[in-house]
N, C-alpha and C. Protein backbone atom coordinates (compact mmCIF):
# COMPACT_ATOMS: atom_id res chain seq x y z
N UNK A 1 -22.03 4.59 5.25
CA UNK A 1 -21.56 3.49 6.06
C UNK A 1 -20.22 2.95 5.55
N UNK A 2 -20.06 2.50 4.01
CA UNK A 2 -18.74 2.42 3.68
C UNK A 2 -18.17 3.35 4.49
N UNK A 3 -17.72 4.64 3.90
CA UNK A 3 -16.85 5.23 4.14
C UNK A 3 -16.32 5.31 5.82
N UNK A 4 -17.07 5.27 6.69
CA UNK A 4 -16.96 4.99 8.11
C UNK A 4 -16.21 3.52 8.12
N UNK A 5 -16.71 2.84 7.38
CA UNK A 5 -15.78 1.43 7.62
C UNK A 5 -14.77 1.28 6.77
N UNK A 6 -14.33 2.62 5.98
CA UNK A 6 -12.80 2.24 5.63
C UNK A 6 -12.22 3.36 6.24
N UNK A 7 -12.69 4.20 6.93
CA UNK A 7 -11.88 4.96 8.35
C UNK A 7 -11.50 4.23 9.41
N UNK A 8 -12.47 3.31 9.76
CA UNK A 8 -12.20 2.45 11.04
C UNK A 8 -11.29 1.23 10.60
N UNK A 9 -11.27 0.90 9.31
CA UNK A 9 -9.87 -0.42 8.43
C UNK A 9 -8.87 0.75 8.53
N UNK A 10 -9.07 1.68 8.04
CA UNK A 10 -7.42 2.84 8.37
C UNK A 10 -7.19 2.92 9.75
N UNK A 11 -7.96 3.05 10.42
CA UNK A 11 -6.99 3.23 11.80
C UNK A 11 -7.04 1.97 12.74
N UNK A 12 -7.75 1.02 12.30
CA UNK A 12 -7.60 -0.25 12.67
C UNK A 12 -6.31 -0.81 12.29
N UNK A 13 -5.75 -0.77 10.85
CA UNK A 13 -4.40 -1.14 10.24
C UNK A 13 -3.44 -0.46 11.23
N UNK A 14 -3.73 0.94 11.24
CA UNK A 14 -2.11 1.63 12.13
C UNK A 14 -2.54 0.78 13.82
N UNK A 15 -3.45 0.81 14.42
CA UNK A 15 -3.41 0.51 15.78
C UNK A 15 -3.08 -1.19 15.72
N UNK A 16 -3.38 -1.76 15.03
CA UNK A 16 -2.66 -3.37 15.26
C UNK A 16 -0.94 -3.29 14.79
N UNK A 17 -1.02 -2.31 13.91
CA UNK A 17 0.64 -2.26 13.25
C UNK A 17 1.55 -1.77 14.88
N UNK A 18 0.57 -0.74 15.44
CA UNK A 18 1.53 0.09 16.59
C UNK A 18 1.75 -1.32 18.03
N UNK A 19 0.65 -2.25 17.93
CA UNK A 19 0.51 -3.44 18.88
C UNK A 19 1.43 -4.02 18.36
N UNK A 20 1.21 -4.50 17.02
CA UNK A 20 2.02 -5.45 16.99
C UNK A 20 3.51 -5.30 17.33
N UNK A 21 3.92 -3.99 16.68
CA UNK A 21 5.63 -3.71 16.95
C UNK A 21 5.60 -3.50 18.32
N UNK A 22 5.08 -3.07 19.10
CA UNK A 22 5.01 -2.99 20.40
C UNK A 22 5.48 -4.08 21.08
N UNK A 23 4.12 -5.28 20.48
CA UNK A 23 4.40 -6.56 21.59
C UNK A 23 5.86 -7.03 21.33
N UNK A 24 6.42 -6.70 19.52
CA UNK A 24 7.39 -7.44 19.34
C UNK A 24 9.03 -7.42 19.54
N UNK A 25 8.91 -5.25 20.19
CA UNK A 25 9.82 -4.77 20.56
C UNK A 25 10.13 -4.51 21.78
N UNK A 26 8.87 -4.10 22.07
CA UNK A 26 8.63 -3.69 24.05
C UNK A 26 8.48 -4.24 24.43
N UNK A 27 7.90 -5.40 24.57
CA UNK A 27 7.44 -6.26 25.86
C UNK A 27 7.74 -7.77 25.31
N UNK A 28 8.37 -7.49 24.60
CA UNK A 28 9.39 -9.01 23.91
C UNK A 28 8.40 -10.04 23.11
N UNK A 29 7.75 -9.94 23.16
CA UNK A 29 6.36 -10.83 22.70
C UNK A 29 6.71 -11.22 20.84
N UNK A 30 7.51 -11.60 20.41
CA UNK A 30 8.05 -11.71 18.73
C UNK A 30 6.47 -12.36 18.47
N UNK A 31 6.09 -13.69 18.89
CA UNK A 31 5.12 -14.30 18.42
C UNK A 31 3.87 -13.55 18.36
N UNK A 32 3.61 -13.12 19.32
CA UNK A 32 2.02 -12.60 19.59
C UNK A 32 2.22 -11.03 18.64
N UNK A 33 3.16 -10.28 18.61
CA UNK A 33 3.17 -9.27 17.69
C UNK A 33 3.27 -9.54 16.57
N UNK A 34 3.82 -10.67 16.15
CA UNK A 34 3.55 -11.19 14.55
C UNK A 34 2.56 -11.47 14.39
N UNK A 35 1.40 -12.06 15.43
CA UNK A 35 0.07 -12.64 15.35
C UNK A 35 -0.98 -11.42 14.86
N UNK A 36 -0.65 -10.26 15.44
CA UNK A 36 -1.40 -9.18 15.56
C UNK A 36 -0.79 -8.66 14.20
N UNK A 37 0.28 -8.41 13.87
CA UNK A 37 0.45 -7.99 12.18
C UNK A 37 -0.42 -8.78 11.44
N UNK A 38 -0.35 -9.93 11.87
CA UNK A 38 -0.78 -11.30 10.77
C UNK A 38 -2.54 -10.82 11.15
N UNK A 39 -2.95 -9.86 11.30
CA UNK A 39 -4.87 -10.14 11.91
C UNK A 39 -4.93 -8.87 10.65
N UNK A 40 -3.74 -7.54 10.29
CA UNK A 40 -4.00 -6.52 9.39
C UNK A 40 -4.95 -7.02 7.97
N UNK A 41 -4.13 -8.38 7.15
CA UNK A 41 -5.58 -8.34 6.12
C UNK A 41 -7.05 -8.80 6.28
N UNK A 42 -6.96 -9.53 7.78
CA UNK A 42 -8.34 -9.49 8.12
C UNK A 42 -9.53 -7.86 7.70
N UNK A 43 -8.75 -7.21 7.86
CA UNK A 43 -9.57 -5.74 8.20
C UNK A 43 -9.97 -5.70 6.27
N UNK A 44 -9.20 -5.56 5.57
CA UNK A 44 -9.45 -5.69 4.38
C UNK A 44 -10.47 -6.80 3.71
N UNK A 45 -10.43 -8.30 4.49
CA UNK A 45 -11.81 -9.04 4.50
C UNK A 45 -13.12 -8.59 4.93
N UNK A 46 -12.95 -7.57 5.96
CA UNK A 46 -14.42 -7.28 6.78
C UNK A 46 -14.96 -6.42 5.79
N UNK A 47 -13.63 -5.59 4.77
CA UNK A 47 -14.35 -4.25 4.31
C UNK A 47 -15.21 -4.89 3.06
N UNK A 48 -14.02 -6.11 2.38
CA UNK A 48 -14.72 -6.67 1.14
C UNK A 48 -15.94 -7.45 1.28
N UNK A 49 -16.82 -7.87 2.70
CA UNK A 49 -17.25 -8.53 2.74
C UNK A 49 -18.70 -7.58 2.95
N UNK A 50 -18.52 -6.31 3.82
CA UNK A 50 -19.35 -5.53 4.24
C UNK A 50 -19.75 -4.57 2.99
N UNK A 51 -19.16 -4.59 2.03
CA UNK A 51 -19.44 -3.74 0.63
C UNK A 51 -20.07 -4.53 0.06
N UNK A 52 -19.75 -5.57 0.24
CA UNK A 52 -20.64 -6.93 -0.66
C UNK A 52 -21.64 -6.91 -0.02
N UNK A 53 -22.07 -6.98 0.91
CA UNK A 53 -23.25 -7.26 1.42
C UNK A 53 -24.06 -5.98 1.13
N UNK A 54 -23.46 -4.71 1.53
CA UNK A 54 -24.40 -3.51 1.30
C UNK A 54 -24.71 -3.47 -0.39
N UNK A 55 -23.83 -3.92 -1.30
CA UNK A 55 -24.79 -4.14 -2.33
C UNK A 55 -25.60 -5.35 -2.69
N UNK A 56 -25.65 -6.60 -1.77
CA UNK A 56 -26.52 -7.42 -2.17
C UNK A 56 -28.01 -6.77 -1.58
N UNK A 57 -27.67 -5.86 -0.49
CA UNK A 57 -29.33 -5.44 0.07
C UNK A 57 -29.46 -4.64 -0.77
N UNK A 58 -28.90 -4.05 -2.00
CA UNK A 58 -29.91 -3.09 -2.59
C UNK A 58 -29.53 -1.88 -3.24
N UNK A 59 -28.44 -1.37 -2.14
CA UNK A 59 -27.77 -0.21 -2.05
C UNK A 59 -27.83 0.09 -4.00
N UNK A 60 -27.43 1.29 -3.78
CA UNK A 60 -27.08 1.62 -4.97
C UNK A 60 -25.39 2.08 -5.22
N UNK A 61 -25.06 1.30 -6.17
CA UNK A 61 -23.24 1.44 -6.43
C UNK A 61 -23.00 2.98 -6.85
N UNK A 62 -22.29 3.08 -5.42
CA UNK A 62 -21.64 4.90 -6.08
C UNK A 62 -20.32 4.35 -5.32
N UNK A 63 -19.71 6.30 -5.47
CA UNK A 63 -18.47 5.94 -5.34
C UNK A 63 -17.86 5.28 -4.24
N UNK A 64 -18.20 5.31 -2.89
CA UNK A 64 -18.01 4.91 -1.61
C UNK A 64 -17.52 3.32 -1.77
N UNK A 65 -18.25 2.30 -2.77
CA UNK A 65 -18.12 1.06 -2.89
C UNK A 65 -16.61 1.06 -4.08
N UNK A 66 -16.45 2.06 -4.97
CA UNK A 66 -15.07 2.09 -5.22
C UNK A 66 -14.40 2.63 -4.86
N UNK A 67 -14.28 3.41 -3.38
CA UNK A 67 -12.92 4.30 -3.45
C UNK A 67 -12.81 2.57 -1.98
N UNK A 68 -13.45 2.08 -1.70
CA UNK A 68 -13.68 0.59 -0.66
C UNK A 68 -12.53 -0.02 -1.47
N UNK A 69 -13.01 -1.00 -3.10
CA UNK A 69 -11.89 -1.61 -3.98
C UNK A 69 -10.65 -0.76 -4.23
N UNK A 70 -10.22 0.15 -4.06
CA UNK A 70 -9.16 0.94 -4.52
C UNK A 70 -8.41 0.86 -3.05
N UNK A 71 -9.27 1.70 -2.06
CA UNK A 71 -8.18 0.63 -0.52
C UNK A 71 -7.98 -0.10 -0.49
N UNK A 72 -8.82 -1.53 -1.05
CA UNK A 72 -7.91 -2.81 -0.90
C UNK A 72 -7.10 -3.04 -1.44
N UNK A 73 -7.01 -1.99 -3.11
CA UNK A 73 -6.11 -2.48 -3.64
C UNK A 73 -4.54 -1.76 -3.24
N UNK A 74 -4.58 -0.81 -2.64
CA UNK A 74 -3.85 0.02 -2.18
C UNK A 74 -3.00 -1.06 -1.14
N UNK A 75 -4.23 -1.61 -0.37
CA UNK A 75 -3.29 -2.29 0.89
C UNK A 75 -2.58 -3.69 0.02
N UNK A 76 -3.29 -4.32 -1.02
CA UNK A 76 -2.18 -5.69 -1.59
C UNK A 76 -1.10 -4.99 -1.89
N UNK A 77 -1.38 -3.94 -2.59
CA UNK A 77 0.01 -3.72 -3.43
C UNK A 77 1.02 -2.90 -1.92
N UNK A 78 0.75 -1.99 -1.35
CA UNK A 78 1.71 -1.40 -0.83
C UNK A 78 1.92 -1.62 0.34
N UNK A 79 1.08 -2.58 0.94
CA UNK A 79 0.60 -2.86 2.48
C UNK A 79 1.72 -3.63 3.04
N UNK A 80 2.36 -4.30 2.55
CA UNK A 80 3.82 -5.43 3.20
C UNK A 80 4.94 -4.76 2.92
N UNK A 81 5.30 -3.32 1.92
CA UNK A 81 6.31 -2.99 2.30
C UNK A 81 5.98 -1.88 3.10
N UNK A 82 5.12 -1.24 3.48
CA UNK A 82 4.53 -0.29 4.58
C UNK A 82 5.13 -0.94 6.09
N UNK A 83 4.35 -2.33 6.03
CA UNK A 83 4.66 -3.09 7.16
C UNK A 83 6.29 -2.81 7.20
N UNK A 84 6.56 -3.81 6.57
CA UNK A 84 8.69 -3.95 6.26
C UNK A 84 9.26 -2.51 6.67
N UNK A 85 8.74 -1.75 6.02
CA UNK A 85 9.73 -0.53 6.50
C UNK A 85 9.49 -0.31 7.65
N UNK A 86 8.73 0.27 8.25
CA UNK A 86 7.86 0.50 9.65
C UNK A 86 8.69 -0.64 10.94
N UNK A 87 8.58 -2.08 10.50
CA UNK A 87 8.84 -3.21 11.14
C UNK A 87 10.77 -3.06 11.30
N UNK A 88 11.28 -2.44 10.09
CA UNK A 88 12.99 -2.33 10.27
C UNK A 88 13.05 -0.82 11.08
N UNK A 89 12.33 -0.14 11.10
CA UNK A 89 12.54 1.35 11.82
C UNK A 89 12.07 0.92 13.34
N UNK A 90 11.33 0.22 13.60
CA UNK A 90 11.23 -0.08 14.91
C UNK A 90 12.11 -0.84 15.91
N UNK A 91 12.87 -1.99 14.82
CA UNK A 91 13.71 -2.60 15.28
C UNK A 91 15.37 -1.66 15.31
N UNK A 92 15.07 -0.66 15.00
CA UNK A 92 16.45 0.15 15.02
C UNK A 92 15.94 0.90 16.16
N UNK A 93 14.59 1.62 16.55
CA UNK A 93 14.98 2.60 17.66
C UNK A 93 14.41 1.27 18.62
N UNK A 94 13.73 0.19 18.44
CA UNK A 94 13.22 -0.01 20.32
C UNK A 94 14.06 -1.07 20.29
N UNK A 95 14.70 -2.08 19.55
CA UNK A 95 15.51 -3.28 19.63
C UNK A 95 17.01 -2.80 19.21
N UNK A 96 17.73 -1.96 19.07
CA UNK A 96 19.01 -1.98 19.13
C UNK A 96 19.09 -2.65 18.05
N UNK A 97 18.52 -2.59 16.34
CA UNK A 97 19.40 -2.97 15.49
C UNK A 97 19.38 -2.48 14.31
N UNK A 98 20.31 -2.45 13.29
CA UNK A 98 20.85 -1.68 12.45
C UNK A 98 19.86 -0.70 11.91
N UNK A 99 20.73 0.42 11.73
CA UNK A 99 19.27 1.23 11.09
C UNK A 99 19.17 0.69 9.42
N UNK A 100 17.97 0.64 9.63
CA UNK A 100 17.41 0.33 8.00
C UNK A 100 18.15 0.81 6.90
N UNK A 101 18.51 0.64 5.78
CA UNK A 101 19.20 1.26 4.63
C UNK A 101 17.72 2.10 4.16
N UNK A 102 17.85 3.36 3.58
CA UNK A 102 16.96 4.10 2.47
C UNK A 102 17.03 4.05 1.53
N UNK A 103 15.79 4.49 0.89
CA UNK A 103 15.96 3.82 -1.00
C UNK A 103 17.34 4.79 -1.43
N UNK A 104 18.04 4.15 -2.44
CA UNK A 104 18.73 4.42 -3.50
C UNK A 104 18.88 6.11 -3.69
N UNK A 105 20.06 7.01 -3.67
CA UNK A 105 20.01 8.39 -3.85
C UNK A 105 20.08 8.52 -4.85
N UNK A 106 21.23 7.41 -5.85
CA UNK A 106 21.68 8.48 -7.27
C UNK A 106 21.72 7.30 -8.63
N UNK A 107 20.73 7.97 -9.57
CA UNK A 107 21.12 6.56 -10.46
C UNK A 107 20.22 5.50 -10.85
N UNK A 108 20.58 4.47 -11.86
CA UNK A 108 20.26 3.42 -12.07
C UNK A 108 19.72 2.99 -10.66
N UNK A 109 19.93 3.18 -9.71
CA UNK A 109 19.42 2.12 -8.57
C UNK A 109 18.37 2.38 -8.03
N UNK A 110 18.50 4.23 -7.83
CA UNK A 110 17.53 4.62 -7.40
C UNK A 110 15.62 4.48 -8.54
N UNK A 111 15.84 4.32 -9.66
CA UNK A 111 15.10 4.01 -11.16
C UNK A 111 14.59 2.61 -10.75
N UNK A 112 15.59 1.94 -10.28
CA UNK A 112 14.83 0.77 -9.58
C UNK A 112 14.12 0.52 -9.00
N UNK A 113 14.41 1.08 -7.81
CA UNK A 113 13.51 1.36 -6.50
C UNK A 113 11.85 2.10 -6.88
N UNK A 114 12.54 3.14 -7.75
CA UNK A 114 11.31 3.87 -7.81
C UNK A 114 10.10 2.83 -8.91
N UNK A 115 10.78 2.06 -9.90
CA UNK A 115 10.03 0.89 -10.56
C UNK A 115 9.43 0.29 -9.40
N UNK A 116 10.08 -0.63 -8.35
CA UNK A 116 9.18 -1.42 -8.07
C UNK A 116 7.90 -0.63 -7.22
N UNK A 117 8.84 0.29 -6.63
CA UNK A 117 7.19 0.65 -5.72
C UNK A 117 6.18 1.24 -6.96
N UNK A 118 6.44 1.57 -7.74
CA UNK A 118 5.33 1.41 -9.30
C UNK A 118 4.67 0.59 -9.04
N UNK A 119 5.44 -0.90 -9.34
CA UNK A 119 4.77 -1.93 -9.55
C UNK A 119 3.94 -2.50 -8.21
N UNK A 120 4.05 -1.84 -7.31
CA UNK A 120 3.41 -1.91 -6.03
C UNK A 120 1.33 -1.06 -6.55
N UNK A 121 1.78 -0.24 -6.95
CA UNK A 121 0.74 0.60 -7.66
C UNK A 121 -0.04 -0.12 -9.10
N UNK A 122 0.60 -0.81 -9.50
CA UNK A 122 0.23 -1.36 -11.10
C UNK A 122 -0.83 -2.55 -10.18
N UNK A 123 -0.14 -2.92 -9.10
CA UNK A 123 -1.06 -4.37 -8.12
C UNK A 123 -2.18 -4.60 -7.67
N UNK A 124 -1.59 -2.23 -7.43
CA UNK A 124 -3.13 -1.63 -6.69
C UNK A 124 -4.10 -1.86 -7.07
N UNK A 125 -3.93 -1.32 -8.76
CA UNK A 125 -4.39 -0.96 -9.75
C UNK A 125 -5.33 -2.36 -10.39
N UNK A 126 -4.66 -2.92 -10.28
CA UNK A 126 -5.21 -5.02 -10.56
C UNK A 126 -5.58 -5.08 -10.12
N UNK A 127 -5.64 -4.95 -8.57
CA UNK A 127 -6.71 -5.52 -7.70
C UNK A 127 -7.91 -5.03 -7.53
N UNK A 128 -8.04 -3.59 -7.72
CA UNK A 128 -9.01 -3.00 -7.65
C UNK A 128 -10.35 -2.66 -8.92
N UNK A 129 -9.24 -3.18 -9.76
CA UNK A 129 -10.49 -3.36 -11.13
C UNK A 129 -10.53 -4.83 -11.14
N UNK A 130 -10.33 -5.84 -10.42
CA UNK A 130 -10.92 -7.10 -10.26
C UNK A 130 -12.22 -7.02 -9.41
N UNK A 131 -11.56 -6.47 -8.01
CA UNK A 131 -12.67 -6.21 -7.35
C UNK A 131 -13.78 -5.51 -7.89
N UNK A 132 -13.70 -4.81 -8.35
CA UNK A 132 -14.88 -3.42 -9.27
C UNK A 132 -15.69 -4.32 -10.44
N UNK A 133 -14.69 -5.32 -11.33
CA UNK A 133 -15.57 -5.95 -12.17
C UNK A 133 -16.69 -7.26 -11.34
N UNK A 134 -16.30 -7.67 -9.93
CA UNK A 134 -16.79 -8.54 -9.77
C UNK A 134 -18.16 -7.93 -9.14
N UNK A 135 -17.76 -7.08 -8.66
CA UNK A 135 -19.23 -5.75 -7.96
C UNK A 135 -19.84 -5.74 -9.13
N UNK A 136 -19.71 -5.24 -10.79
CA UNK A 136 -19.98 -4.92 -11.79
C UNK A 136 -21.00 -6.19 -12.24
N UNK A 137 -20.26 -7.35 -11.86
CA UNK A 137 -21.24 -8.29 -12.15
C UNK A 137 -22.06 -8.87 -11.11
N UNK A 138 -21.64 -8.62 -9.86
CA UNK A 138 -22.85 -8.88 -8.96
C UNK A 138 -23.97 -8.54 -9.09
N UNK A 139 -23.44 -6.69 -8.88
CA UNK A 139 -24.90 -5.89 -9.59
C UNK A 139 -25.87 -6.55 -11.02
N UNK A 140 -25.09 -6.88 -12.00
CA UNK A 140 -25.55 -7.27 -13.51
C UNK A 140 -26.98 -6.25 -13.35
N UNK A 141 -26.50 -5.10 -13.28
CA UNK A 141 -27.26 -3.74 -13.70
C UNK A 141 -26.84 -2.96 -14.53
N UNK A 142 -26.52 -2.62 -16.02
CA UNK A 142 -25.37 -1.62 -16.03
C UNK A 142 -26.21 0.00 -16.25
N UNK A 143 -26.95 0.10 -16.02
CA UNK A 143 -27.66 1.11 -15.58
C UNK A 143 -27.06 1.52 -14.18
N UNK A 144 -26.87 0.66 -13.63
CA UNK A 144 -26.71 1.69 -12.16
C UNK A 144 -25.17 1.23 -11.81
N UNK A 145 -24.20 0.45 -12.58
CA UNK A 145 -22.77 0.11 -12.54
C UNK A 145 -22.02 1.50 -13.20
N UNK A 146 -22.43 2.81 -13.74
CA UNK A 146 -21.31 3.63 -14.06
C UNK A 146 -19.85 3.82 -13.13
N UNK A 147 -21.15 4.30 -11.32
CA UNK A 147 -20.07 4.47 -10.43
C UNK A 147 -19.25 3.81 -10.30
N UNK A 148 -18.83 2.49 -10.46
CA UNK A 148 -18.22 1.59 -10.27
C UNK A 148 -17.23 1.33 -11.59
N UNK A 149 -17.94 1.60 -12.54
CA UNK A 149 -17.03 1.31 -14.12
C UNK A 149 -16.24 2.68 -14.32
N UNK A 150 -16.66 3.66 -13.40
CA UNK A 150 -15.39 4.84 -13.61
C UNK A 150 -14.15 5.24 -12.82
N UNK A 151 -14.25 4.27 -11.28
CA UNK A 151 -13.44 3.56 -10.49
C UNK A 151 -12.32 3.05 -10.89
N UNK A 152 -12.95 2.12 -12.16
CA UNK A 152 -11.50 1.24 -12.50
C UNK A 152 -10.81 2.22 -13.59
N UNK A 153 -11.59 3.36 -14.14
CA UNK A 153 -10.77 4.07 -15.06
C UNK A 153 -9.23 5.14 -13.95
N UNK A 154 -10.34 5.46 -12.44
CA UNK A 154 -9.29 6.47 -11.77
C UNK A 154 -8.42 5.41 -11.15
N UNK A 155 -7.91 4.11 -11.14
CA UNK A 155 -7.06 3.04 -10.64
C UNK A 155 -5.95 3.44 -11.43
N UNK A 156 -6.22 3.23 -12.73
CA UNK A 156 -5.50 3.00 -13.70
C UNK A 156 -5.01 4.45 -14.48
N UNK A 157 -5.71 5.23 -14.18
CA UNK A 157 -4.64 6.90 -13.96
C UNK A 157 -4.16 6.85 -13.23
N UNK A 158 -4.57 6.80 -12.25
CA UNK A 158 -3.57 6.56 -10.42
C UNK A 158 -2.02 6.08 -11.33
N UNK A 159 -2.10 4.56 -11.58
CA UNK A 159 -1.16 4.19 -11.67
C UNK A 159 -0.48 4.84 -13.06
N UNK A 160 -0.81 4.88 -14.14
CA UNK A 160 -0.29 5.70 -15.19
C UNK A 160 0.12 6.81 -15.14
N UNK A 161 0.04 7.70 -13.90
CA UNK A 161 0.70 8.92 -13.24
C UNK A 161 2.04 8.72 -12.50
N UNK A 162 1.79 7.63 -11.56
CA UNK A 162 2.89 6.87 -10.93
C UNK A 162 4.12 6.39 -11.95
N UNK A 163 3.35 5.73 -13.27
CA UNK A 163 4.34 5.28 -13.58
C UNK A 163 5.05 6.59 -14.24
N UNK A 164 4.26 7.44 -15.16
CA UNK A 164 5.43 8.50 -15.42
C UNK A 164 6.30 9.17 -14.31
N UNK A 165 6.03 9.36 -13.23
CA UNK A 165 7.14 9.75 -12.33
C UNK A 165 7.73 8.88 -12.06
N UNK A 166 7.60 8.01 -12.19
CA UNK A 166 9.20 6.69 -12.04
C UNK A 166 9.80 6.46 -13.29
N UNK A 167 9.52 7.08 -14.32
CA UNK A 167 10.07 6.59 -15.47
C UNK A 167 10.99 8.16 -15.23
N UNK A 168 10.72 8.99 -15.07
CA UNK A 168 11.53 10.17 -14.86
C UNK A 168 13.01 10.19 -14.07
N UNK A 169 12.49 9.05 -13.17
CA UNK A 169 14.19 8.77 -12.27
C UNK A 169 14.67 7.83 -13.54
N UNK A 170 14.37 7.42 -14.46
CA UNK A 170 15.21 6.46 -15.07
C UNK A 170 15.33 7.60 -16.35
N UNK A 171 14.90 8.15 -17.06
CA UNK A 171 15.18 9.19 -17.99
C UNK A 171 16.16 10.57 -17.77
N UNK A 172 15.68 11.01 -16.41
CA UNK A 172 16.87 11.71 -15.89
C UNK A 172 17.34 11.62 -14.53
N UNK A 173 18.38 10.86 -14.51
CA UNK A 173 18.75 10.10 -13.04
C UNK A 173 19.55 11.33 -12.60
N UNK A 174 19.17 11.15 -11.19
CA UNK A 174 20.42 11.91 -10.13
C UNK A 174 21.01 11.76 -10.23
N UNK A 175 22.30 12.73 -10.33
CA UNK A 175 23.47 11.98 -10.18
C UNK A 175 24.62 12.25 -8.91
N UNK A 176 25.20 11.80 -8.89
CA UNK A 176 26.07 11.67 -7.91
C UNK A 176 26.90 13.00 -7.12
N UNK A 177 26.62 13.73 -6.66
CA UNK A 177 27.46 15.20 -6.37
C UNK A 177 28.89 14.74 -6.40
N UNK A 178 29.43 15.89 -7.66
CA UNK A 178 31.04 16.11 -7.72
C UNK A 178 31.44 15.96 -6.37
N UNK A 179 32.68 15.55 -6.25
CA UNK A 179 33.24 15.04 -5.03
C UNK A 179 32.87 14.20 -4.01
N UNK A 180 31.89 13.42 -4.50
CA UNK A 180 31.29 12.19 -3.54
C UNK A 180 31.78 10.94 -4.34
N UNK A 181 32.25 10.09 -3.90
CA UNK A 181 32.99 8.90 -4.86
C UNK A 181 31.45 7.77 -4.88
N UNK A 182 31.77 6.85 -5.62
CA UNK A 182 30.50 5.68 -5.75
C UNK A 182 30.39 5.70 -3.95
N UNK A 183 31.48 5.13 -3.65
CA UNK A 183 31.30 4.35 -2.36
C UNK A 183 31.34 5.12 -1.47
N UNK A 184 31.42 6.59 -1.44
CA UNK A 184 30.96 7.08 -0.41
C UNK A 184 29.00 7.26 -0.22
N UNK A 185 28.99 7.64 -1.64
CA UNK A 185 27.35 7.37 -1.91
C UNK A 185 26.95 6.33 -1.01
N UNK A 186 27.19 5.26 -1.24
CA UNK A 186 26.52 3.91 -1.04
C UNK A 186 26.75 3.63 0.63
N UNK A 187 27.60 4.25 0.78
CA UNK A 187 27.97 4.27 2.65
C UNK A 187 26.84 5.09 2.92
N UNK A 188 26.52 6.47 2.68
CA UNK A 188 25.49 7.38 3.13
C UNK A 188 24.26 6.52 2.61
N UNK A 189 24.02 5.99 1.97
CA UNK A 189 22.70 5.08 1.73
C UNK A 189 22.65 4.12 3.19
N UNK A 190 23.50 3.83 3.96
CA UNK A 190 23.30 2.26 4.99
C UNK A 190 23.27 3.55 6.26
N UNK A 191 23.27 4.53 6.18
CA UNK A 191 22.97 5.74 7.32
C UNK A 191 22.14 6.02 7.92
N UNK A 192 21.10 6.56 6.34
CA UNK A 192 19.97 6.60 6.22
C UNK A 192 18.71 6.03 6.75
């Protein structure tokens, strides 16, 4: 049953995301398509609320109830710049305005970029061993809490994988192709 209800929060998230830009590009509606973005962490309440409940009846904690905390934590940390990007690409093809800039090509900047969406992952990673310890103590079983206490160990590889590939753009940065000046770089970045 989890897992069915974090299929139906996944495609519940894209079908209010596709309404919302819709109402807010196509059919002019700014308010009511912000309303409908603004309903996306609802779906993340129904899931935290419906996992909670299937373990207050009884259920037994396996993985289904953590890979549940690891989507939510997925959606705090990465879920508003998902939106943001998505929300500036729409407004370039259905509203006539600027196309979005892309992350960073060469460099220190790009080391940046690739940090924060890390730290988008490190959030994941927080949120989802909050959630997991509070399951951990709902249950106050630890006989039947492994599934759940080995959850917060794959969060936190998740993110300790992430972070070595972002530490890699900052250890060995791209660099700039001979014959491209700074500022031509940075022009092909606002293209993008």
């Amino acid at each position: 049953m989890i897992v069915t209800l974090i299929v139906v929060c996944e495609v519940g998230f894209w079908v209010l995301l596709a309404a919302g830009l819709a109402f807010r590009y196509l059919l002019r509606m700014p308010r009511t398509g912000l309303a409908l973005l603004l309903c996306e962490p609802l779906l993340e309440v129904v899931l935290l609320v419906v996992t909670a409940l299937d373990l207050k009846n009884g259920a037994e904690p396996n993985w289904t109830h953590g890979l549940a905390a690891l989507y939510i934590g997925y959606t705090v940390g990465h879920g508003h710049r998902t939106v943001k990007w998505l929300d500036g690409h729409a407004a370039h093809r259905l509203a006539g305005a600027d196309r979005p800039a892309g992350p960073p090509k060469y460099g220190l900047p790009r080391a940046r970029h690739e940090g924060k969406v890390w730290l988008g992952t490190v959030v994941a990673a927080g949120v989802a061993t909050a959630l997991l310890q509070l399951a951990i103590w709902y249950v106050g079983d630890a006989g039947r809490t492994g599934p759940l206490e080995s959850w917060r160990f794959t969060a936190w590889r998740v993110a300790g994988i992430h972070g070595v590939v972002a530490l890699t753009y900052l250890l060995w940065p791209k660099r700039v192709p001979a014959g491209v000046s700074g500022e031509a770089a940075s022009r092909d970045l606002t293209k993008r």
